[in-house]
N, C-alpha and C. Protein backbone atom coordinates (compact mmCIF):
# COMPACT_ATOMS: atom_id res chain seq x y z
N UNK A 1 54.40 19.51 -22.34
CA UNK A 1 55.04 18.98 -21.16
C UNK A 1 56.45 19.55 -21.09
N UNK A 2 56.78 20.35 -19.92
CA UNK A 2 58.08 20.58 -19.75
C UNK A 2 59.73 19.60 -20.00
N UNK A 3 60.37 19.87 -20.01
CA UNK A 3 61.53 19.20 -20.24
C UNK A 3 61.96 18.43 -19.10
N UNK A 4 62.75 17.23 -19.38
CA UNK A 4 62.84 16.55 -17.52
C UNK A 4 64.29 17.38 -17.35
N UNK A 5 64.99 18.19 -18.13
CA UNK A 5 66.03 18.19 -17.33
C UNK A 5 66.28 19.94 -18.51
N UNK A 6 66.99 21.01 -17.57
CA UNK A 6 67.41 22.25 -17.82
C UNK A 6 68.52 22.67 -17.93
N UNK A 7 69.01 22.66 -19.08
CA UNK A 7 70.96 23.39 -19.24
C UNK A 7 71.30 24.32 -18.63
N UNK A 8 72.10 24.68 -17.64
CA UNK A 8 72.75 25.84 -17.46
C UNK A 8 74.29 25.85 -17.83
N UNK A 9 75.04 26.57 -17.30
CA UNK A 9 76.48 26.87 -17.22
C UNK A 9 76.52 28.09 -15.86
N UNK A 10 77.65 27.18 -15.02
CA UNK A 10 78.31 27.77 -13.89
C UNK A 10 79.82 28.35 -14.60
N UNK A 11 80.24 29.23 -14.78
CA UNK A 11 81.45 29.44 -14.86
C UNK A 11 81.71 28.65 -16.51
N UNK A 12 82.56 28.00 -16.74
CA UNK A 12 83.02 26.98 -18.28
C UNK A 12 82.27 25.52 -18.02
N UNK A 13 81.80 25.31 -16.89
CA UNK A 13 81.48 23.92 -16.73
C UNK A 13 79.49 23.87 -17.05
N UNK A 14 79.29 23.13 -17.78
CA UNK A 14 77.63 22.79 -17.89
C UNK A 14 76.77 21.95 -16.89
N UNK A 15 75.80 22.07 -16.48
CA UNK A 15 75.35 20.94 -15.94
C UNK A 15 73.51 20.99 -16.25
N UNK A 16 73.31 19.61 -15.83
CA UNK A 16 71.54 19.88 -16.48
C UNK A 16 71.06 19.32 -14.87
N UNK A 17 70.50 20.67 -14.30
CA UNK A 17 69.41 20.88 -13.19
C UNK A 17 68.51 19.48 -13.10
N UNK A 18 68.58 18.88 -11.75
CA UNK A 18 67.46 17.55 -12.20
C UNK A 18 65.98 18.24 -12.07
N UNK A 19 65.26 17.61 -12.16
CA UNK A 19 63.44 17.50 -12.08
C UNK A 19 62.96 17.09 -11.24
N UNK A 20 62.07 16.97 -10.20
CA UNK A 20 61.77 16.34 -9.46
C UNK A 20 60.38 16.53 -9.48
N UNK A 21 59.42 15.68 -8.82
CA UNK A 21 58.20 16.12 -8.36
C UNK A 21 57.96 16.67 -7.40
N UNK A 22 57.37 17.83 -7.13
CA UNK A 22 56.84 18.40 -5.90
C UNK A 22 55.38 18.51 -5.52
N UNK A 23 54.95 18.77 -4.53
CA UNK A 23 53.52 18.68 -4.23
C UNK A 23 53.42 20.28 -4.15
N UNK A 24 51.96 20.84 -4.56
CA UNK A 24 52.07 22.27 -4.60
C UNK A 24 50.86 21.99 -3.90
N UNK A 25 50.16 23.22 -2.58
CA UNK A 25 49.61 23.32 -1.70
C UNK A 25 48.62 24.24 -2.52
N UNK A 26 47.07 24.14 -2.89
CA UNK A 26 46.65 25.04 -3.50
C UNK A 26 45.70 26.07 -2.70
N UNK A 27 44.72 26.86 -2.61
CA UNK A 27 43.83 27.21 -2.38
C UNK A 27 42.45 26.32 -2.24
N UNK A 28 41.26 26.55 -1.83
CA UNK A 28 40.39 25.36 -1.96
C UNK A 28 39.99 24.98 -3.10
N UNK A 29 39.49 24.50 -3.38
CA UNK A 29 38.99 24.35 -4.92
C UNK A 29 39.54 24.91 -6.16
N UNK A 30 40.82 25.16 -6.09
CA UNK A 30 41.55 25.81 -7.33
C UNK A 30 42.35 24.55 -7.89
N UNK A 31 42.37 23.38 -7.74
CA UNK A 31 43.06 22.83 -8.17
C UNK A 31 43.19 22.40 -9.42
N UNK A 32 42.34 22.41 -9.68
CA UNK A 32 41.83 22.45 -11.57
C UNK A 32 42.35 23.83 -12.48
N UNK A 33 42.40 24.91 -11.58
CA UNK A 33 43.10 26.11 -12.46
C UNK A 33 44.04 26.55 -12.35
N UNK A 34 44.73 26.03 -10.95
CA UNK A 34 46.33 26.05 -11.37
C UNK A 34 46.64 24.89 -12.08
N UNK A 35 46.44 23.65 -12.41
CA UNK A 35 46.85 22.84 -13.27
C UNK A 35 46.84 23.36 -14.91
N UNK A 36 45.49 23.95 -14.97
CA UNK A 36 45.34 24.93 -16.45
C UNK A 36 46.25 25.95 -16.62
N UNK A 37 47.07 26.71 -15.52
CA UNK A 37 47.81 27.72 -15.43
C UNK A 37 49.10 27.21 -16.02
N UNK A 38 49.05 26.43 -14.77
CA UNK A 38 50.77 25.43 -15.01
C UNK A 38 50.95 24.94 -16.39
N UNK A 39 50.18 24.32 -17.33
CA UNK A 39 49.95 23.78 -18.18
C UNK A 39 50.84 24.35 -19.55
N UNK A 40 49.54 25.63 -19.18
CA UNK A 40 49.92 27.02 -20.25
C UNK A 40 50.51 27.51 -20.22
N UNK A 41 51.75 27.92 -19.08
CA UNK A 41 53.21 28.01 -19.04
C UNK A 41 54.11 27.12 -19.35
N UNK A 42 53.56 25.82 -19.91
CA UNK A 42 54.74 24.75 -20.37
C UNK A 42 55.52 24.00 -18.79
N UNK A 43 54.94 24.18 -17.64
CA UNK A 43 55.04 23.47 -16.58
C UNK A 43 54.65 22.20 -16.57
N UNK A 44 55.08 21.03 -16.35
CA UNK A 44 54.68 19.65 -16.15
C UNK A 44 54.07 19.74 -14.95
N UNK A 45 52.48 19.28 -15.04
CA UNK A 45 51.97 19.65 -14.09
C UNK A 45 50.91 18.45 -14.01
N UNK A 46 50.03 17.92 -12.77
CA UNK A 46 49.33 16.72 -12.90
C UNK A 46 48.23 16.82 -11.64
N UNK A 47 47.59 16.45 -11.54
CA UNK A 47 46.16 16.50 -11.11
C UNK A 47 45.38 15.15 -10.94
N UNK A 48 45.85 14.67 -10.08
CA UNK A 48 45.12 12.86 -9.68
C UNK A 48 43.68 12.79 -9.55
N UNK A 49 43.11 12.91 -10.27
CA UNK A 49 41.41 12.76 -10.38
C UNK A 49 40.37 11.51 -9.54
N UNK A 50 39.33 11.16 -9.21
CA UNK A 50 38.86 10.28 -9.35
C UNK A 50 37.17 10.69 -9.64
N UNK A 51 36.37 9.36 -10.00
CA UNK A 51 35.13 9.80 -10.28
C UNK A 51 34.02 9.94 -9.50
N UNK A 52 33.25 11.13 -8.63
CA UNK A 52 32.36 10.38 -7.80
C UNK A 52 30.96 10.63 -8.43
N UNK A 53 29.95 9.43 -7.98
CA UNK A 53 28.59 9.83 -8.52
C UNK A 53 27.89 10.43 -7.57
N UNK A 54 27.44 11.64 -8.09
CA UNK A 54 26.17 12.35 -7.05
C UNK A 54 24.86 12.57 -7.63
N UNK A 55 24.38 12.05 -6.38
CA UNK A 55 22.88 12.35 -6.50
C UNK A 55 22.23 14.04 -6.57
N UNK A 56 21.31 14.59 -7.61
CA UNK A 56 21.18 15.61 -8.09
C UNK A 56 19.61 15.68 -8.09
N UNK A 57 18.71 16.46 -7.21
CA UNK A 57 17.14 16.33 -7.53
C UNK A 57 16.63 15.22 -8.24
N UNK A 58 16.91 15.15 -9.52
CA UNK A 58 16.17 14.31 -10.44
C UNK A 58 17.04 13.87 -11.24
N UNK A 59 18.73 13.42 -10.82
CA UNK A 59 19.64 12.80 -11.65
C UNK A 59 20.58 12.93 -10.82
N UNK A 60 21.60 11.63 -11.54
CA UNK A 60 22.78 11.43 -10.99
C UNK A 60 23.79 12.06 -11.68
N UNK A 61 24.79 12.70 -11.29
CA UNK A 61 25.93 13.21 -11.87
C UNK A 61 27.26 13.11 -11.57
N UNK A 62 28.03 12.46 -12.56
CA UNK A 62 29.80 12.05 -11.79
C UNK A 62 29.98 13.56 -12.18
N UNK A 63 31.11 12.99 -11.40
CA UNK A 63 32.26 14.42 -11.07
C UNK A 63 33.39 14.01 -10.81
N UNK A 64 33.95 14.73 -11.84
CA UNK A 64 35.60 14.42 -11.56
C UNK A 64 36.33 15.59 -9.95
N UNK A 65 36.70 14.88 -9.47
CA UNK A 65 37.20 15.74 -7.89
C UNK A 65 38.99 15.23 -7.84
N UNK A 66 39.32 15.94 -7.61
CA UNK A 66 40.55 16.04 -6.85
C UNK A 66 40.58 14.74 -5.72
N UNK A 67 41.98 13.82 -6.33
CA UNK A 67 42.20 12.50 -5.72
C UNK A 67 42.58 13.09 -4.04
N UNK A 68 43.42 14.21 -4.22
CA UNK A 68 44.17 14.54 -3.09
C UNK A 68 44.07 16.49 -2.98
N UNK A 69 42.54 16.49 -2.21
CA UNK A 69 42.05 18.00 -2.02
C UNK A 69 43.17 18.85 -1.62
N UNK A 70 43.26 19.87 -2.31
CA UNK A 70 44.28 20.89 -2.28
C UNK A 70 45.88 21.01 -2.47
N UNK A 71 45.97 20.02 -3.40
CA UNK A 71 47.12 19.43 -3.80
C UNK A 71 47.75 18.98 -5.33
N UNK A 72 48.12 19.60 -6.27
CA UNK A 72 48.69 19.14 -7.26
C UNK A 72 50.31 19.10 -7.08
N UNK A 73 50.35 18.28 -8.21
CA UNK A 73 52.03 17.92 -8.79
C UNK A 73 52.87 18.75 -9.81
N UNK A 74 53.55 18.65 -9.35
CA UNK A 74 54.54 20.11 -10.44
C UNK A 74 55.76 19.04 -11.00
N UNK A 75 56.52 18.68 -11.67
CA UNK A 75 58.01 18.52 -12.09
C UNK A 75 59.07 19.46 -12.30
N UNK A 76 59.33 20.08 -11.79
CA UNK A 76 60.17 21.07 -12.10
C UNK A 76 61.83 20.43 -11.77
N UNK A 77 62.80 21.48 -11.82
CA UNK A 77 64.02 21.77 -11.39
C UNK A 77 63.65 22.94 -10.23
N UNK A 78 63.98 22.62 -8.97
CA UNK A 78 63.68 23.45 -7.81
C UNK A 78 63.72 24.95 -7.80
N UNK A 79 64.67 25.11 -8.35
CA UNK A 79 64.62 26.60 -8.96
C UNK A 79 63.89 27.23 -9.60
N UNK A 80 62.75 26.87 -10.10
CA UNK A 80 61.87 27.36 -10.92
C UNK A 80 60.82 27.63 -9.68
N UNK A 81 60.91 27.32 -8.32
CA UNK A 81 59.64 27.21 -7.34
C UNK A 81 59.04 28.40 -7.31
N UNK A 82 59.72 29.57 -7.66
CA UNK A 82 59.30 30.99 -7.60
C UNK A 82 58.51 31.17 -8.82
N UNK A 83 58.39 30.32 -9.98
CA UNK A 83 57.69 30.86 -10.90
C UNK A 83 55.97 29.75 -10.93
N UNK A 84 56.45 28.83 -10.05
CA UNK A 84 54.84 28.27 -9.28
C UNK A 84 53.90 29.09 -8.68
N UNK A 85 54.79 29.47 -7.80
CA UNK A 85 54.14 30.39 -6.56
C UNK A 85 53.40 31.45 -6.91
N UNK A 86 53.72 31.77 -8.44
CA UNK A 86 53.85 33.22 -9.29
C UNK A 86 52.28 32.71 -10.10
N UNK A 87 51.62 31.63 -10.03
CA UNK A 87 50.39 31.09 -10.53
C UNK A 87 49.26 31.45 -9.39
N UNK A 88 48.18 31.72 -9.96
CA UNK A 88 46.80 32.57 -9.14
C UNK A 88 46.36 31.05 -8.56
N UNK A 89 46.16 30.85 -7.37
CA UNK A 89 45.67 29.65 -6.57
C UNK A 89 46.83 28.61 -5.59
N UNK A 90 47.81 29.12 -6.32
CA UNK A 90 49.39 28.09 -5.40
C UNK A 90 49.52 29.13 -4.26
N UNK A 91 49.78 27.94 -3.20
CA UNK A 91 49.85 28.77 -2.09
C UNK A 91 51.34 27.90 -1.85
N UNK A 92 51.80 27.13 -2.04
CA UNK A 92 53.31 26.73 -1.09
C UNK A 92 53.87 25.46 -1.76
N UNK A 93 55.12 25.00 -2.02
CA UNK A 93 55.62 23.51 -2.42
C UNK A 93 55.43 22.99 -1.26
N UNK A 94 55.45 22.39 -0.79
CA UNK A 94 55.13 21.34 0.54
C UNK A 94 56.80 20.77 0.85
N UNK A 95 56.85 20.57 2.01
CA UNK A 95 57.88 20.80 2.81
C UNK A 95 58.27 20.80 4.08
N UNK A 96 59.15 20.48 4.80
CA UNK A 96 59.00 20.68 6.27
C UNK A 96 59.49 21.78 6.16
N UNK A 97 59.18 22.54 7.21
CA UNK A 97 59.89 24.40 7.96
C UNK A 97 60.26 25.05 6.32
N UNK A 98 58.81 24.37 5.45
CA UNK A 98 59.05 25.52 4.31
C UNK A 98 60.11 25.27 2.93
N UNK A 99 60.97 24.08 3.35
CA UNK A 99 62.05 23.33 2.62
C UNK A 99 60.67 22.62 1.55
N UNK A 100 60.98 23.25 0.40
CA UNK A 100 59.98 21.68 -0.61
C UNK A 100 61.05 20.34 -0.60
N UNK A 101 60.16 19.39 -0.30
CA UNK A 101 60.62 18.10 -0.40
C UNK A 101 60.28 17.27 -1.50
N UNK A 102 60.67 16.71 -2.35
CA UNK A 102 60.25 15.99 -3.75
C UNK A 102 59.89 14.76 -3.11
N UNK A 103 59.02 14.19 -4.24
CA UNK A 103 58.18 13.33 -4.51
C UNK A 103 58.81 12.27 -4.91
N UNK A 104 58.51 10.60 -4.50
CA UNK A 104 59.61 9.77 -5.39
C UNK A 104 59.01 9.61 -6.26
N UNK A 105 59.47 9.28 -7.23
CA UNK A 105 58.73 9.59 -8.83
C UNK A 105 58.54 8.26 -9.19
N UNK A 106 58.54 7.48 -8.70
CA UNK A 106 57.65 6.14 -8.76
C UNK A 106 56.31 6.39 -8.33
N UNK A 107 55.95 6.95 -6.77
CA UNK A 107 54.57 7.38 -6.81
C UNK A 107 54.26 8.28 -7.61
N UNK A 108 54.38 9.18 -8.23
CA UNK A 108 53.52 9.82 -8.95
C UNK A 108 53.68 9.11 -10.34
N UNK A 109 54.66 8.21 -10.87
CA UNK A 109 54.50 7.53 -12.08
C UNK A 109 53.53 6.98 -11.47
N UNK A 110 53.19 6.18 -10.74
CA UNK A 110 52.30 5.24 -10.49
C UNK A 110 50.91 5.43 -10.62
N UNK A 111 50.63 6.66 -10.04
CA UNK A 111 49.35 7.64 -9.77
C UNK A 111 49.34 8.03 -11.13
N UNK A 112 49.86 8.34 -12.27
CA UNK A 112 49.74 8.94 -13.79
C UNK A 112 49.40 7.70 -14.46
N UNK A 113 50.27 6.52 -14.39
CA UNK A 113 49.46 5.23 -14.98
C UNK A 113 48.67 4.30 -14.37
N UNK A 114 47.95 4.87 -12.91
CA UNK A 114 46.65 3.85 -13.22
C UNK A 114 45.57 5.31 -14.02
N UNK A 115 45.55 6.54 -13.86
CA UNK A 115 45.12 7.66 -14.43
C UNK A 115 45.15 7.05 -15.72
N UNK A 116 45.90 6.71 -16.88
CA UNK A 116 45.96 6.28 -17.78
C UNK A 116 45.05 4.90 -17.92
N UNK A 117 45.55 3.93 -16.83
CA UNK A 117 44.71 3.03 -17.75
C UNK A 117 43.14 3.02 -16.80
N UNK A 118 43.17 4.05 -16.38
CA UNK A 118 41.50 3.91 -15.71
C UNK A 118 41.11 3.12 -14.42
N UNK A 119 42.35 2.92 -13.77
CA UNK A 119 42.32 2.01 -12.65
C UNK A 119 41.54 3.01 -11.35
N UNK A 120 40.43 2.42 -11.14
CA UNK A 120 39.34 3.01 -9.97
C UNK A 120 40.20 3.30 -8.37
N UNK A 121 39.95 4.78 -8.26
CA UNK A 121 40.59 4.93 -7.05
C UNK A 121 40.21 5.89 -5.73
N UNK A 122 39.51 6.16 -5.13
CA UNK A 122 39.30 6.72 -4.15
C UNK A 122 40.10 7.38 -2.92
N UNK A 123 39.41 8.55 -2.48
CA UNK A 123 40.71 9.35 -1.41
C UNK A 123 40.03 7.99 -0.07
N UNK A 124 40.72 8.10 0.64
CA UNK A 124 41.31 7.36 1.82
C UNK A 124 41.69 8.30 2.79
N UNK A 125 40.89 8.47 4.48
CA UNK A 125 41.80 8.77 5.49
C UNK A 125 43.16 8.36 5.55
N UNK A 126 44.02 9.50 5.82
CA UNK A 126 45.43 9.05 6.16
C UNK A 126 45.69 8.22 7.54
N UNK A 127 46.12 7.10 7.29
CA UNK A 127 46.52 6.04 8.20
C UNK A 127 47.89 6.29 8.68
N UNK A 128 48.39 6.23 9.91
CA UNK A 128 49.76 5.71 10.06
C UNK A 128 49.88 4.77 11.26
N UNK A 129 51.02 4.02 11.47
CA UNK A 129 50.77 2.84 12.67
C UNK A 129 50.66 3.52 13.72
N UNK A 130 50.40 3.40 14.35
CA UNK A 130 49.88 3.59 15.88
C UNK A 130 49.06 4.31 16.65
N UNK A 131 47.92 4.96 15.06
CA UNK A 131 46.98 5.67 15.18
C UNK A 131 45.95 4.86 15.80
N UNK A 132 44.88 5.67 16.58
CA UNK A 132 43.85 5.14 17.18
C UNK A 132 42.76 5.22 16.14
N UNK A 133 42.06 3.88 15.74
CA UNK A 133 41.21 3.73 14.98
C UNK A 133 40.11 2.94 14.91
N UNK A 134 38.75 2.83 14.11
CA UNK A 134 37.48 2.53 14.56
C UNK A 134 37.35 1.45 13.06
N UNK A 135 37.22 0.32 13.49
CA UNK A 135 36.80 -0.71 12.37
C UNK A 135 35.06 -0.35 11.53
N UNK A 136 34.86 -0.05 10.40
CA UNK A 136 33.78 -0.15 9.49
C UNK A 136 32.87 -0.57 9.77
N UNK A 137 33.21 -1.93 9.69
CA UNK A 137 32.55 -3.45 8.94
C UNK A 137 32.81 -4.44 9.64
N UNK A 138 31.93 -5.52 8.96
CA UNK A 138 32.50 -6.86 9.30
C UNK A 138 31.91 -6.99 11.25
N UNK A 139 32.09 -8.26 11.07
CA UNK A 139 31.88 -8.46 12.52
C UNK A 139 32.32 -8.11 13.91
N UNK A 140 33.93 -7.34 13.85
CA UNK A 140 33.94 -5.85 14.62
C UNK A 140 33.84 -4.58 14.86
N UNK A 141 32.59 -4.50 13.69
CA UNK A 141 32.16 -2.99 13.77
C UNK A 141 32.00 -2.48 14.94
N UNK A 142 32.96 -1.19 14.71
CA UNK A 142 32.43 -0.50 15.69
C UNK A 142 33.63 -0.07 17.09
N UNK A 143 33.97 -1.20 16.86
CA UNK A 143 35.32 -1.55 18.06
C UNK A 143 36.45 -0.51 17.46
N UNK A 144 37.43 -0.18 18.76
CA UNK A 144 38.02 0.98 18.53
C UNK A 144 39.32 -0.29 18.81
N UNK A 145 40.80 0.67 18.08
CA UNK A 145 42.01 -0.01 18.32
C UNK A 145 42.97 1.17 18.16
N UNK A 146 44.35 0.04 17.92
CA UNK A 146 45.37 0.80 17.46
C UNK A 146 45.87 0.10 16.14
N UNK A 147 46.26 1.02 14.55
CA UNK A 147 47.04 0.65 13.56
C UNK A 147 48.06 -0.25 13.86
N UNK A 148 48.61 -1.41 13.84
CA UNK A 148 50.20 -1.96 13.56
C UNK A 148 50.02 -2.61 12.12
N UNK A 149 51.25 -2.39 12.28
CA UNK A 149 51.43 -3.06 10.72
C UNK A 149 52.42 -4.62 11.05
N UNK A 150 51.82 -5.73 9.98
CA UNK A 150 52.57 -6.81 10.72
C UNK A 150 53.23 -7.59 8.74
N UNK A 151 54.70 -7.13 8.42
CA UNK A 151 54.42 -7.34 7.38
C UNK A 151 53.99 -6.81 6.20
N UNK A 152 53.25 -7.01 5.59
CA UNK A 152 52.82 -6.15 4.67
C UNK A 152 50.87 -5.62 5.13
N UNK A 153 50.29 -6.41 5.75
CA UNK A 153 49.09 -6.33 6.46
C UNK A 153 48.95 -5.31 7.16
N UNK A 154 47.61 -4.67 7.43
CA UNK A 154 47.37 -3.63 8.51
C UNK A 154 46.64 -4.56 9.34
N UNK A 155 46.51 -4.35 10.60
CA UNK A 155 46.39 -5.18 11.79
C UNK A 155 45.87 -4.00 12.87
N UNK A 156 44.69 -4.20 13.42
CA UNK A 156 44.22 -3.46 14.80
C UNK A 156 44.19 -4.12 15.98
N UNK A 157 45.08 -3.51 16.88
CA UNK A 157 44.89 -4.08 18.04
C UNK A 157 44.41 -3.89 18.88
N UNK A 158 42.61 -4.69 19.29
CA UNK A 158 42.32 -4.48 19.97
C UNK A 158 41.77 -4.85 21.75
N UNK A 159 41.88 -3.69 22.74
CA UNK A 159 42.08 -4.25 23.73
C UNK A 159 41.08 -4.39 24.83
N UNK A 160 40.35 -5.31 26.23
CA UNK A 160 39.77 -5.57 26.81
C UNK A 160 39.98 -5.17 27.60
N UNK A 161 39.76 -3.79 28.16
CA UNK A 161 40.78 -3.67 29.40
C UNK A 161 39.77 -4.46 30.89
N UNK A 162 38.81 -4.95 30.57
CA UNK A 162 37.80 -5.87 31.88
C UNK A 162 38.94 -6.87 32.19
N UNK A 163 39.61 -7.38 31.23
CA UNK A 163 40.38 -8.93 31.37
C UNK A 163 42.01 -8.46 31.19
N UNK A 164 42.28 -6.93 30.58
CA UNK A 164 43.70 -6.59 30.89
C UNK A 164 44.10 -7.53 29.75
N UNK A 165 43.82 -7.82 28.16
CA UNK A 165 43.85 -8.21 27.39
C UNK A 165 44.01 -7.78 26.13
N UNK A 166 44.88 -8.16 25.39
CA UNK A 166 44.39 -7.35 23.80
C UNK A 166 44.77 -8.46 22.56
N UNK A 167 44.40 -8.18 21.52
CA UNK A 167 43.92 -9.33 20.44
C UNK A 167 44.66 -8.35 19.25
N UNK A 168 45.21 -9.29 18.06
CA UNK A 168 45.46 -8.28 16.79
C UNK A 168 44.24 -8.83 15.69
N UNK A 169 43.99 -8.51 15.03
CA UNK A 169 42.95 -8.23 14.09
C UNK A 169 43.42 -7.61 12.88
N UNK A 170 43.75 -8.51 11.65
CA UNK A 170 43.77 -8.18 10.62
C UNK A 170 42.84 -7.57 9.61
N UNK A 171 43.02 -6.09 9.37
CA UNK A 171 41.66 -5.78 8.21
C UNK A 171 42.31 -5.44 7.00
N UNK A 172 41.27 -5.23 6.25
CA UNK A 172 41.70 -4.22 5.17
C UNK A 172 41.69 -3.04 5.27
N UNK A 173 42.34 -2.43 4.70
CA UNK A 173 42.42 -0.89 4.77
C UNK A 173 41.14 0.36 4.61
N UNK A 174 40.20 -0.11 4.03
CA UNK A 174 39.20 0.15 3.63
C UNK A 174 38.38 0.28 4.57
N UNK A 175 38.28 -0.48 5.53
CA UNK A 175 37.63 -1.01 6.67
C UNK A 175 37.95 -0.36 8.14
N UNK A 176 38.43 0.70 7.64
CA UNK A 176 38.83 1.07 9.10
C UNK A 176 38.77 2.71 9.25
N UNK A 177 38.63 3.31 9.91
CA UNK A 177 38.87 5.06 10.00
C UNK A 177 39.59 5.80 11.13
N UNK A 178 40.48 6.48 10.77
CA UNK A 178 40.38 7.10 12.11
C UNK A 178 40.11 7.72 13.04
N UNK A 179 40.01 7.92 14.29
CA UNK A 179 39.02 8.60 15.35
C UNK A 179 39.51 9.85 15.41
N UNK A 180 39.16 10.78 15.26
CA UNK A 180 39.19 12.48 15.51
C UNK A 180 38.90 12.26 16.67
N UNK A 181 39.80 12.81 18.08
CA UNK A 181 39.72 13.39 19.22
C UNK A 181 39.03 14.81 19.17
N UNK A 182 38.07 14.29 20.25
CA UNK A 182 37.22 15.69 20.54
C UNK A 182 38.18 16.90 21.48
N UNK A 183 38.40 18.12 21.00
CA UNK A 183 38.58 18.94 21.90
C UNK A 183 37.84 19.38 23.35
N UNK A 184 38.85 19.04 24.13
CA UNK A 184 38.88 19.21 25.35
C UNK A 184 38.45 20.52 26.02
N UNK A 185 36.89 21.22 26.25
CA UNK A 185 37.19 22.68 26.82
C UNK A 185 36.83 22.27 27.96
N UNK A 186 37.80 23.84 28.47
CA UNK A 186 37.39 23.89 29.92
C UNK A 186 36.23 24.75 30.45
N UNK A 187 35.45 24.48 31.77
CA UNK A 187 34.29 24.86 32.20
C UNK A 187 35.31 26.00 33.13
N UNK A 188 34.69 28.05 32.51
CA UNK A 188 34.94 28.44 32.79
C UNK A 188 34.52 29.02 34.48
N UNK A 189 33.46 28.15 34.65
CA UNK A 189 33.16 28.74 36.23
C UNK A 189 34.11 27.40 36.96
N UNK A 190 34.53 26.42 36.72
CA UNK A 190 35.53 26.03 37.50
C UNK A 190 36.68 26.77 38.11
């Protein structure tokens, strides 16, 4: 495991480079061998797993998969981003307009110790409030809304437009997906 923190010297004065977590953007399915890469360069490097069971002709078989497809964790000091990039399968630190942005290192502590103690976890559509979304389960299957959040609760609100009405509806998170908009083509003999 890499060091959390790197000595330099500017001029007579010392200072130790912080660490941060970054998200590294991989190739498809490489995420398992840049983590082996990173590893073997002495990079702090991490890989959020979970287990799924698949059905196989004549057996079932888990598989460990990638918590978060095309995506591992690096710790570095930012300056080192050029010697990531420099690994067969990294394609980018993640970032807006290309800037890597770090990770708060509570989530990824968090994500390393339920990894540790075996706490069951599954990928999840990305939710955010005011996405348009389709309930699971339960006795409004099926019904379409919008995300709010009320509190600490996720809440769908959904609406009647016959009666010009709308209702909030508390679910669980689990219970809900979001709707992919169909692309719109146009009819070229119009």
């Amino acid at each position: 495991m890499a060091a959390w923190g790197q000595a330099s010297t500017i001029g007579a004065q010392p200072f130790t480079e912080v660490t941060r977590w970054y998200a590294v953007r991989t190739r498809a399915n490489h995420e398992k061998k840049v983590v082996d890469q990173l590893l073997g360069r002495s990079i702090s490097a991490f890989l959020p797993i979970y287990n799924s069971v698949r059905r196989w002709h004549d057996r079932k078989v888990t598989l460990e998969l990638p918590l978060f497809p095309g995506y591992v964790f690096v710790h570095i000091p930012l300056s080192l981003r050029h010697d990531i990039l420099k690994v067969a399968g990294a394609a980018q630190l993640v970032g807006p307009r290309g800037n890597p942005e770090p990770i708060a290192d509570d989530e990824v502590e968090a994500l390393r110790e339920a990894r540790r103690k075996n706490v069951l976890t599954d990928p999840h559509p990305y939710l955010r409030e005011g996405m348009r979304v389709r309930i699971k389960a339960g006795p409004f299957e099926s019904l379409e809304g919008f995300l709010v959040k009320k509190k600490s609760a996720s809440r769908v609100v959904i609406t009647l437009h016959q009666i010009s009405s709308s209702f909030a509806l508390q679910v669980d998170a689990t219970d809900i997906e979001p709707i992919r908009l169909k692309s719109i083509t146009r009819n070229p003999a119009a």
